[in-house]
N, C-alpha and C. Protein backbone atom coordinates (compact mmCIF):
# COMPACT_ATOMS: atom_id res chain seq x y z
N UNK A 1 -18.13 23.34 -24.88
CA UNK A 1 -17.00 22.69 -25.48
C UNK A 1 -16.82 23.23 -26.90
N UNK A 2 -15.69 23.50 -27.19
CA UNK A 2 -15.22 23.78 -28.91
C UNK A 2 -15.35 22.55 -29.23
N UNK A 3 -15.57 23.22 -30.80
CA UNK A 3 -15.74 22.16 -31.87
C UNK A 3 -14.15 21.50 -31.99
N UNK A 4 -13.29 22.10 -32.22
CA UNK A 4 -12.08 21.09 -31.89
C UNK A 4 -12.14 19.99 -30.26
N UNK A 5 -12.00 20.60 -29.43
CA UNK A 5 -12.19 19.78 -28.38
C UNK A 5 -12.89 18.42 -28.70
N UNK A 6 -14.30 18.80 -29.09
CA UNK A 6 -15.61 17.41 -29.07
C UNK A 6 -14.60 16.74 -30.13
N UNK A 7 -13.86 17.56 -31.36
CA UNK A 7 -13.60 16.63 -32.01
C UNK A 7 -12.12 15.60 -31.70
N UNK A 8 -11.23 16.30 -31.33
CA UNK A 8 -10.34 15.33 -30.09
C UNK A 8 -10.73 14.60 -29.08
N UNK A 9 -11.92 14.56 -28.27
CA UNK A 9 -11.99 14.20 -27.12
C UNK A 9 -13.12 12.85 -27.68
N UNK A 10 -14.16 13.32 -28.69
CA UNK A 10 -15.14 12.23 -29.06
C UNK A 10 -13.86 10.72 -29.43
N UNK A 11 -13.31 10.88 -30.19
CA UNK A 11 -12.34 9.55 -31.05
C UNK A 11 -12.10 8.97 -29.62
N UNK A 12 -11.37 9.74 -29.04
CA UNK A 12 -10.54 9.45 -27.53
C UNK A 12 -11.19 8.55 -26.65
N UNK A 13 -12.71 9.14 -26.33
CA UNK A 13 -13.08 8.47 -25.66
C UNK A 13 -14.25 7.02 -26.04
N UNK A 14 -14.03 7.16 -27.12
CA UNK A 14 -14.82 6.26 -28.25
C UNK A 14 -13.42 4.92 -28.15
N UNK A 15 -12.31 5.00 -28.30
CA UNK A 15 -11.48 4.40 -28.19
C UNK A 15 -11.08 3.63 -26.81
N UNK A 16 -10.97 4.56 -25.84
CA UNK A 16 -10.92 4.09 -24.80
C UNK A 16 -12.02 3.07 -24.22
N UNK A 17 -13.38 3.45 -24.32
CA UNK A 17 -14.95 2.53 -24.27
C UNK A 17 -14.49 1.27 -25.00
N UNK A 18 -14.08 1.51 -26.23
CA UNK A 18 -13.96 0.41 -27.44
C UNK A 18 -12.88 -0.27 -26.21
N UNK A 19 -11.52 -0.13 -25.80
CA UNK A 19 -10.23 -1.06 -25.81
C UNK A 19 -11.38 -1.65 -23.97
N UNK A 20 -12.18 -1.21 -22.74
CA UNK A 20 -12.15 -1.85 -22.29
C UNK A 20 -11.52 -1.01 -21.07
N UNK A 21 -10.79 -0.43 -21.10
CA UNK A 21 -10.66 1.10 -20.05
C UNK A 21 -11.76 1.65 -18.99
N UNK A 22 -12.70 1.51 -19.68
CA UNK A 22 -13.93 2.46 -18.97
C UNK A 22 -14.74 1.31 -18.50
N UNK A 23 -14.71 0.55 -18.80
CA UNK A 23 -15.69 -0.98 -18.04
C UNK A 23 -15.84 -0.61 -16.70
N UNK A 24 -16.75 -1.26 -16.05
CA UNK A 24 -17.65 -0.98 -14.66
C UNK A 24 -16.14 -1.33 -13.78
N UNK A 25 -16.27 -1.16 -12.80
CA UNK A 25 -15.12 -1.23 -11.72
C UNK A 25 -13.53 -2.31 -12.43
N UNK A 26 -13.14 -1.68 -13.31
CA UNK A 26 -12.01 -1.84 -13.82
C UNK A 26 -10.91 -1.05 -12.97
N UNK A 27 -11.06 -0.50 -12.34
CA UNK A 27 -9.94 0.63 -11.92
C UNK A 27 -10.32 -0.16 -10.18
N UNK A 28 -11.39 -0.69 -9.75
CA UNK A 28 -11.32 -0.87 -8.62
C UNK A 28 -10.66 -2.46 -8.49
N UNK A 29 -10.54 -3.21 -9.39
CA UNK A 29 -9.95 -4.82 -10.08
C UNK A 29 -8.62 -4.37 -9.79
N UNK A 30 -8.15 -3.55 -10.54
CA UNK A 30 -6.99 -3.40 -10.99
C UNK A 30 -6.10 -2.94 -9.66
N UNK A 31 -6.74 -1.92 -8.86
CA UNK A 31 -6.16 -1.59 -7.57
C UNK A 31 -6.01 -2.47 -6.50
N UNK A 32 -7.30 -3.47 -6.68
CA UNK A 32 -6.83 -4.85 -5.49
C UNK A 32 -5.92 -5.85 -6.44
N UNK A 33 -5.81 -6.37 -7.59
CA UNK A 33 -5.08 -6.99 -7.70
C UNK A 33 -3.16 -6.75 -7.85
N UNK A 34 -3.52 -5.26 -7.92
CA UNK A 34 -2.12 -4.55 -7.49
C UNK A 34 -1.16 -4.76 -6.20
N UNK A 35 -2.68 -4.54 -5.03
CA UNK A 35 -2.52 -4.47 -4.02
C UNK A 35 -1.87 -6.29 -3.91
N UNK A 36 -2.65 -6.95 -3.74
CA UNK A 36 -2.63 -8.65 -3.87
C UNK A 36 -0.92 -8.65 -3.97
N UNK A 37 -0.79 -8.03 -5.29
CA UNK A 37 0.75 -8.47 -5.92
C UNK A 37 1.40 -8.07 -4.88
N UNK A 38 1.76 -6.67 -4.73
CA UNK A 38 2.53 -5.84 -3.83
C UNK A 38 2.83 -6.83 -2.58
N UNK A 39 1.59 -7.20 -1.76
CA UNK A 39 1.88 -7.82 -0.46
C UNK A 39 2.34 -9.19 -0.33
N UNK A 40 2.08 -9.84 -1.41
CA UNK A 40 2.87 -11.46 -1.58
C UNK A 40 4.46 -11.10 -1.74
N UNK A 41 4.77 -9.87 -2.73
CA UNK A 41 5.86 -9.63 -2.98
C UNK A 41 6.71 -9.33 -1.70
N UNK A 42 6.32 -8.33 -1.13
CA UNK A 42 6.85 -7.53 -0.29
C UNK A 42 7.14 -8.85 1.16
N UNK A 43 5.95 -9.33 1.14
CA UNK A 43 5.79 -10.63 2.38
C UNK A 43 6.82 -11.75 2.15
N UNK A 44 7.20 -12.23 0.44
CA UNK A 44 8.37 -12.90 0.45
C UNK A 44 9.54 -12.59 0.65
N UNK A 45 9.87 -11.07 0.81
CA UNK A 45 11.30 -10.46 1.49
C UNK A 45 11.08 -10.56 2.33
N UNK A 46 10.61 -10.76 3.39
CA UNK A 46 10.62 -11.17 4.97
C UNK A 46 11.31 -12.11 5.42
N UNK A 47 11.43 -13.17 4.36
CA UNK A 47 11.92 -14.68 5.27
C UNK A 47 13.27 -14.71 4.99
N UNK A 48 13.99 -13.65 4.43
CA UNK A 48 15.43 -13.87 4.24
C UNK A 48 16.55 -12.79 5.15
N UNK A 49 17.68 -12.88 5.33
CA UNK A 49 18.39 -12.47 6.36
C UNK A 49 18.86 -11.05 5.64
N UNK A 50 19.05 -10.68 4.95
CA UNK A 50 19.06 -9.55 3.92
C UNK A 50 17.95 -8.70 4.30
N UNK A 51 17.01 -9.07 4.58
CA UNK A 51 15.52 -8.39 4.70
C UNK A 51 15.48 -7.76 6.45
N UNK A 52 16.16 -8.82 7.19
CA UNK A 52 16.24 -8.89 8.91
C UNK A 52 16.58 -7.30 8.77
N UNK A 53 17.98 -7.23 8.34
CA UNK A 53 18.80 -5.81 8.94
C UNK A 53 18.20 -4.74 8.28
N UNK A 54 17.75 -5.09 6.57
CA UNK A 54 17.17 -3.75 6.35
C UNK A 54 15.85 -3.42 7.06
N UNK A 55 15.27 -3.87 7.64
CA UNK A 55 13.94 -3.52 8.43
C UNK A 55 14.55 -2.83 9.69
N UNK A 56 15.93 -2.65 9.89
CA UNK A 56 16.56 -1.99 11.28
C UNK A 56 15.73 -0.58 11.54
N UNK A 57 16.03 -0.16 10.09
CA UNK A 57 15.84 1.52 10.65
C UNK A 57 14.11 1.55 10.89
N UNK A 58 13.72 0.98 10.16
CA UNK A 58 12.09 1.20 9.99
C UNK A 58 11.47 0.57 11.50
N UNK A 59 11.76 -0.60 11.93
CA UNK A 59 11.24 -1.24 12.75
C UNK A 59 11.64 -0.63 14.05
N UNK A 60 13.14 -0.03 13.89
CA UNK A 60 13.63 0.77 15.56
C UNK A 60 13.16 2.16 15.66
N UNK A 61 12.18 2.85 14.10
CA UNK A 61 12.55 3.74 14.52
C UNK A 61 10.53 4.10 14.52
N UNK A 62 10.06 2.80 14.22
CA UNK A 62 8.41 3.17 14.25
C UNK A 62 7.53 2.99 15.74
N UNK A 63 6.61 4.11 15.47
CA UNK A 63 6.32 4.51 16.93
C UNK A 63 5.17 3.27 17.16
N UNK A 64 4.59 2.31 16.00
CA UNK A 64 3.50 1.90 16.36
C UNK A 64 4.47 0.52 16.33
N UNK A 65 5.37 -0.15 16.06
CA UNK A 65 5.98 -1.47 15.45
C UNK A 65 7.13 -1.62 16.45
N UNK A 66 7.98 -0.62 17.04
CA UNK A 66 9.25 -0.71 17.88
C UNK A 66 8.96 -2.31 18.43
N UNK A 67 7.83 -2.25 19.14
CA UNK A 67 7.66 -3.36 20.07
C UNK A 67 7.88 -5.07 19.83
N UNK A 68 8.32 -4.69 18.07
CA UNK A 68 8.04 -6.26 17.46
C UNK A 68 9.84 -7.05 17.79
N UNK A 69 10.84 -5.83 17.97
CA UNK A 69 12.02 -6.29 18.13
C UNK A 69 12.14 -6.86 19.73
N UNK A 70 12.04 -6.21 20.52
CA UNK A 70 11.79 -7.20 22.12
C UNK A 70 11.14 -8.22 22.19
N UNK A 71 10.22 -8.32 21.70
CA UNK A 71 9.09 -9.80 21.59
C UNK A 71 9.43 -10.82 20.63
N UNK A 72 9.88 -10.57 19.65
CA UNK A 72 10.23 -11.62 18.47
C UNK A 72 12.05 -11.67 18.10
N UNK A 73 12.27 -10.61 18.23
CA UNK A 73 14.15 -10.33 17.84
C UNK A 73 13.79 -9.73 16.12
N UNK A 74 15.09 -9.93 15.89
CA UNK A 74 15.18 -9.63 14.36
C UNK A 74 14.69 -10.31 13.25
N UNK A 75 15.22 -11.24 13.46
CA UNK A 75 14.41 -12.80 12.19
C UNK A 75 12.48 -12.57 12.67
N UNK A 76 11.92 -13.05 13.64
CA UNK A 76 10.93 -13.01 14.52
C UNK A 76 10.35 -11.99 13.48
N UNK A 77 10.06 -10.25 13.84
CA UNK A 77 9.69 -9.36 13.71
C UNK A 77 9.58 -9.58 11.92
N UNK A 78 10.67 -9.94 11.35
CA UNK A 78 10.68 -9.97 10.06
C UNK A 78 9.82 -10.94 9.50
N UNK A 79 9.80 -12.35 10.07
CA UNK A 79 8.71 -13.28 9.84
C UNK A 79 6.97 -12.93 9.82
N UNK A 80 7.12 -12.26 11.39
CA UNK A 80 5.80 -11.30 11.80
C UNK A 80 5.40 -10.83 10.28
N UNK A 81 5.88 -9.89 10.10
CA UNK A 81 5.53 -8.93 8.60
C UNK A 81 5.38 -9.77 7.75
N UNK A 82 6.03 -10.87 7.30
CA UNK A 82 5.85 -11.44 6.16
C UNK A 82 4.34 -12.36 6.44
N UNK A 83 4.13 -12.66 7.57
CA UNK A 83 2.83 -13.33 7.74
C UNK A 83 2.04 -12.25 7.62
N UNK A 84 2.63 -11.23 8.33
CA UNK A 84 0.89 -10.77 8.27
C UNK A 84 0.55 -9.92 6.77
N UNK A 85 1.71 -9.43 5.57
CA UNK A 85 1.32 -9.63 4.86
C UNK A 85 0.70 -10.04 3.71
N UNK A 86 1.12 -11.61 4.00
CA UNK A 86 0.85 -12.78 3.43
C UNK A 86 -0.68 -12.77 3.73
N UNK A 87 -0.49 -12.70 5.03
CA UNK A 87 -2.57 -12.66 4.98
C UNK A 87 -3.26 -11.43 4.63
N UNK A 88 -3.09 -10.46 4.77
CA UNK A 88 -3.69 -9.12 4.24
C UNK A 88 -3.42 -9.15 2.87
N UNK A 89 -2.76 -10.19 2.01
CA UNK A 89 -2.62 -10.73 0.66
C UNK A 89 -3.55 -11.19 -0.10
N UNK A 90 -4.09 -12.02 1.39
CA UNK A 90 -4.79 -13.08 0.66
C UNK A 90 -6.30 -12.75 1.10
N UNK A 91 -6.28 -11.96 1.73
CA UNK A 91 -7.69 -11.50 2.32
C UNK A 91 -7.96 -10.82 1.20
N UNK A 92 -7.36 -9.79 0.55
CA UNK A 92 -7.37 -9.12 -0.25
C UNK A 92 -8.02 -9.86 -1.74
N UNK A 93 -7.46 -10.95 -2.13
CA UNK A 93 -7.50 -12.18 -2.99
C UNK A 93 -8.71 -12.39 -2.85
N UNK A 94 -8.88 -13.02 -1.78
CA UNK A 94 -10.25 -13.30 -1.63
C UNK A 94 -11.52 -12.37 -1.20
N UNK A 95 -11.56 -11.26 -1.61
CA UNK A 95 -12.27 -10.41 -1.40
C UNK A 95 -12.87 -10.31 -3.56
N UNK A 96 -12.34 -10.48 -3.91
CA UNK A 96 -12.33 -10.36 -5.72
C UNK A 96 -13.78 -11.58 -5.19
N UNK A 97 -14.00 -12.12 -4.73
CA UNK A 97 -15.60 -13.18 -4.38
C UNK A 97 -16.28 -12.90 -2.91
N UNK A 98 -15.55 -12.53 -2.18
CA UNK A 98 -16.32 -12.07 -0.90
C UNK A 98 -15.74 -10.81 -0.10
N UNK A 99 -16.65 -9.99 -0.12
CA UNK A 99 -16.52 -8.54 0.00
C UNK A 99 -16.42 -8.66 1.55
N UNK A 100 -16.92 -9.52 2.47
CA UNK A 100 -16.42 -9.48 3.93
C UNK A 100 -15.03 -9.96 4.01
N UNK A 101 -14.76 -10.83 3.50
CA UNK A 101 -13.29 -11.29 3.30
C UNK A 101 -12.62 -9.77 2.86
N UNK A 102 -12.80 -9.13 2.03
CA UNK A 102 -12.52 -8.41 1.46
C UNK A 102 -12.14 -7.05 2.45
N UNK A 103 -12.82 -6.92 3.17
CA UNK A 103 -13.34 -5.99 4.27
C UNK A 103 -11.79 -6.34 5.22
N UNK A 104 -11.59 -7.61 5.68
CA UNK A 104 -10.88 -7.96 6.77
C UNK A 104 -9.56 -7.36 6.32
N UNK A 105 -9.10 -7.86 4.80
CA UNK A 105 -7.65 -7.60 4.46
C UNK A 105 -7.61 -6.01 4.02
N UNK A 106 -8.72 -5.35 3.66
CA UNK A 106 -8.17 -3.77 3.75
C UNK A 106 -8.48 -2.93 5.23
N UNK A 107 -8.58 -3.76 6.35
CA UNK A 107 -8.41 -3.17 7.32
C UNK A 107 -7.63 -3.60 7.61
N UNK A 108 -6.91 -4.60 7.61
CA UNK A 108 -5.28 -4.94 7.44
C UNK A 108 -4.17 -4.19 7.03
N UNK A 109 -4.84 -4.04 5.43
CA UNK A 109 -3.79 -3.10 4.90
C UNK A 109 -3.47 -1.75 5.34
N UNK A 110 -4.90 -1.27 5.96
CA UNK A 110 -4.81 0.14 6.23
C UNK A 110 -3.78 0.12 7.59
N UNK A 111 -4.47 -0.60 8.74
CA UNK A 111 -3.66 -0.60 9.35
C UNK A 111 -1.96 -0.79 9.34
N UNK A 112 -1.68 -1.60 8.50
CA UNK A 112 0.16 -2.08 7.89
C UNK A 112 0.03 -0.54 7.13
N UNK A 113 -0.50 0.10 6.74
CA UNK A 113 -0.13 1.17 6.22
C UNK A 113 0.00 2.71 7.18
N UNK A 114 -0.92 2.58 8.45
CA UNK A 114 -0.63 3.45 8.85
C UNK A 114 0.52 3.21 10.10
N UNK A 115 0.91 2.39 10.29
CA UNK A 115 2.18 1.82 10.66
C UNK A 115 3.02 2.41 10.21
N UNK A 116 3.42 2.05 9.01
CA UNK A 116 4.50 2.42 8.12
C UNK A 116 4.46 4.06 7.91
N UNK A 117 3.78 4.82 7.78
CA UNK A 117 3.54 6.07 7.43
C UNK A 117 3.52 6.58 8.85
N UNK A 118 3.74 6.56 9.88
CA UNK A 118 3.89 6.68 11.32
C UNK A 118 5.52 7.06 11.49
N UNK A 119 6.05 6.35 10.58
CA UNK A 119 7.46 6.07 11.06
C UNK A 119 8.13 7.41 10.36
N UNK A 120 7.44 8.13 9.17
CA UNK A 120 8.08 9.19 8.58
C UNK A 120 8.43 9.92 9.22
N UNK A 121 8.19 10.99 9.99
CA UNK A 121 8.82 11.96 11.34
C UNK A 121 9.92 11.72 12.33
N UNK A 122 9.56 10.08 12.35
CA UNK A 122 10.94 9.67 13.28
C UNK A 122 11.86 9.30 12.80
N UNK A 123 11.89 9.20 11.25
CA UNK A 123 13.27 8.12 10.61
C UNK A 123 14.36 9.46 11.15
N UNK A 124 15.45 8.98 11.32
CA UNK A 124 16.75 9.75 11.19
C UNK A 124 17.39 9.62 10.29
N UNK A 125 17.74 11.43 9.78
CA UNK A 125 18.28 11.71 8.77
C UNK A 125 17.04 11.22 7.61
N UNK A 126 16.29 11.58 7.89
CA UNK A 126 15.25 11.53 7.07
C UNK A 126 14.90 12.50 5.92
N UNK A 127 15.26 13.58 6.28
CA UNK A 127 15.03 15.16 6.04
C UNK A 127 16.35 16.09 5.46
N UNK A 128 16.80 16.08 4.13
CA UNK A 128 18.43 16.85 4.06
C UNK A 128 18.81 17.78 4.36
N UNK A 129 19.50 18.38 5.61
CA UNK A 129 19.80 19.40 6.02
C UNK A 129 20.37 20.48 5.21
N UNK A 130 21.24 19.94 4.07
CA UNK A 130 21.99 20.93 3.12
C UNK A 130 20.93 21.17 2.66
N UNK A 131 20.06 20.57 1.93
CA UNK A 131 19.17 21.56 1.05
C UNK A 131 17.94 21.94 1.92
N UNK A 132 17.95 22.49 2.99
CA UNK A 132 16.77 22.95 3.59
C UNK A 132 15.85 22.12 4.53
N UNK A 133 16.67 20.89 4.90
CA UNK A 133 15.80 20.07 5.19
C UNK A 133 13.90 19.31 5.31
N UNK A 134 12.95 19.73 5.55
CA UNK A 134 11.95 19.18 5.20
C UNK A 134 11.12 20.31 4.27
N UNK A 135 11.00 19.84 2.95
CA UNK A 135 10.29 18.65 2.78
C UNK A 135 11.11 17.76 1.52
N UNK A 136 12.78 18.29 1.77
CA UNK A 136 13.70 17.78 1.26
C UNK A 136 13.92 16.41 1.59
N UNK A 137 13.68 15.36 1.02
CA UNK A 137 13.68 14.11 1.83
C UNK A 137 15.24 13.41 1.23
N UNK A 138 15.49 12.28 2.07
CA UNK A 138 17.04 11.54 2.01
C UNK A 138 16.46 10.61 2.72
N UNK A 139 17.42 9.43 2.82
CA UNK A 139 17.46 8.18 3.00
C UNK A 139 16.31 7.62 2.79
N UNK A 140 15.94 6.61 4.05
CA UNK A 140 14.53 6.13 3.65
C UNK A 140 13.05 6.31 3.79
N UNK A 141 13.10 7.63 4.38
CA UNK A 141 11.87 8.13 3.67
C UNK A 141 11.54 8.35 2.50
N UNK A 142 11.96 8.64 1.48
CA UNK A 142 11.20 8.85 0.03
C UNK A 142 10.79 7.14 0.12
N UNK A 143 11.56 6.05 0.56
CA UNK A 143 10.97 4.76 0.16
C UNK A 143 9.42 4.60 1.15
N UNK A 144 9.44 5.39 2.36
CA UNK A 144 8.52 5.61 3.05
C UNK A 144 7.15 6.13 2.44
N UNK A 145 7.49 7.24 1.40
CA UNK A 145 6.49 8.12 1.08
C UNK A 145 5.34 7.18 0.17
N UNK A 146 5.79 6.15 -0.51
CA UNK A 146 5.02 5.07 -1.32
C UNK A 146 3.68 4.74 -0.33
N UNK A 147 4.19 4.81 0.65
CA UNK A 147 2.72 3.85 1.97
C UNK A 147 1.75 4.88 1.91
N UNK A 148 2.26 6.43 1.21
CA UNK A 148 0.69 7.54 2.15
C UNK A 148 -0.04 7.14 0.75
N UNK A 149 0.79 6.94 -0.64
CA UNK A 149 -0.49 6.62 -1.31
C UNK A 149 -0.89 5.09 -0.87
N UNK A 150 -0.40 3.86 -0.71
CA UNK A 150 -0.68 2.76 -0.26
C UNK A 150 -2.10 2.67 0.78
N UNK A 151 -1.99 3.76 2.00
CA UNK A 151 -2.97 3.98 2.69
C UNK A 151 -4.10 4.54 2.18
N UNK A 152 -3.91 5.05 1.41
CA UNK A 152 -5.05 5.86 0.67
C UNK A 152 -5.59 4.42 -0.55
N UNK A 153 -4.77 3.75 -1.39
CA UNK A 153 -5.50 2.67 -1.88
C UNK A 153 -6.41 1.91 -0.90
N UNK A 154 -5.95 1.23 0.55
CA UNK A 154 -6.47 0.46 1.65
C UNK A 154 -7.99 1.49 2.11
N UNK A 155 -7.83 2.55 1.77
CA UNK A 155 -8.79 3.08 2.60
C UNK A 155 -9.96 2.94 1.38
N UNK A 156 -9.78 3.40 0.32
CA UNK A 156 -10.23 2.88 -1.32
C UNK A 156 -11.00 2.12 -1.21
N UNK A 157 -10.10 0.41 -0.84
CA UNK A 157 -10.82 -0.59 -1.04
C UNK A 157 -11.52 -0.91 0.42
N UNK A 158 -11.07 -0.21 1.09
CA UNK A 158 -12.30 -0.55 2.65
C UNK A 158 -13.40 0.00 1.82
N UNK A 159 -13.44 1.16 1.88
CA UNK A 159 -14.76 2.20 1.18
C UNK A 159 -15.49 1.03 0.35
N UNK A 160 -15.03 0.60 -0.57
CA UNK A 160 -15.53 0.18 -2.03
C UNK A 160 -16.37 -1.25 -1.59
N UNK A 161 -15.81 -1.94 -0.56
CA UNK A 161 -15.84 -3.44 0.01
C UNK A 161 -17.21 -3.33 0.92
N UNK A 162 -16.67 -2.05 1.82
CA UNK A 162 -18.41 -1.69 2.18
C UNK A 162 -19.34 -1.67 1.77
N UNK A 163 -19.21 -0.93 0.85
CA UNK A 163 -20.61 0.01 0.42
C UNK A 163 -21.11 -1.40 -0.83
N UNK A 164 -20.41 -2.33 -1.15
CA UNK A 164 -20.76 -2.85 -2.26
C UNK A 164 -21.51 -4.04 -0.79
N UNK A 165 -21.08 -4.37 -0.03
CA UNK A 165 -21.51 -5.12 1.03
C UNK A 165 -22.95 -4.39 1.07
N UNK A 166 -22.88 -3.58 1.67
CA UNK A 166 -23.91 -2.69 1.76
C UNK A 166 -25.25 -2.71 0.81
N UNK A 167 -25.20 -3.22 -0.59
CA UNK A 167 -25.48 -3.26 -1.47
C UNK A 167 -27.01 -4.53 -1.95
């Protein structure tokens, strides 16, 4: 390391230690209680009729979820999601004290995530043909693309929930 470097990087990280940044699983807190937020949020757009139709394209057009519109209808399927993220919410919640609890809602999540990330290939008009189409994205895939990191947090906190189980 240069002597400039140590001397930029020492303050830096002297600061960061000092504010509380670098604390023991701060970054793993911060990712489930993210997560927590996200799925209460996302689970209270479910129960409204606004929420029914926009789930059209996603729900008709996912290879693992299609099945929720024949069995439940539109409202139904939309309720579905909002429960079950409501509980992969709260599993999640309660995993911040019990790491088996903890365990249940990021195999939840992973799964609601690889759901959702399933559906990228099939959305229509997913892909913009004028500009070259893939890996030019349009409509609602770019809102799609949020879940591959989402899955990758779920898989995070499976990992983390284990091994601290494990422990």
């Amino acid at each position: 390391m240069t002597a400039l470097s140590t001397t930029v990087h020492t303050p830096l990280v002297r600061a960061l230690h000092s504010s509380g940044l670098l604390a023991d699983d701060l970054d793993y807190h911060v990712v489930r209680a993210s997560m927590v937020i996200m799925f209460f949020f996302f689970g209270y757009q479910k129960w409204f009729p606004y929420e029914f139709e926009r789930l059209v394209p996603f729900i008709g057009n996912g290879p693992l979820i299609w099945w929720l519109y024949p069995v439940f209808g539109h409202a139904g399927a939309s309720y579905f999601l909002g429960v079950s993220e409501w509980t992969f919410g709260s599993l999640l919640l309660a995993g911040f004290w019990d790491k088996r609890i903890g365990i249940l809602g990021a195999l939840g999540s992973t799964g609601t995530f690889i759901a959702t990330v399933t559906i990228i290939p099939f959305m229509p008009e997913g892909w913009d043909v004028a500009a070259g189409g893939f890996p030019a994205m349009t409509g609602n895939v770019p809102f799609l693309m949020k879940d591959v990191v989402l899955l990758a947090v779920s898989l995070y906190l499976l990992r983390q929930d284990a091994v601290r189980l494990m422990r």
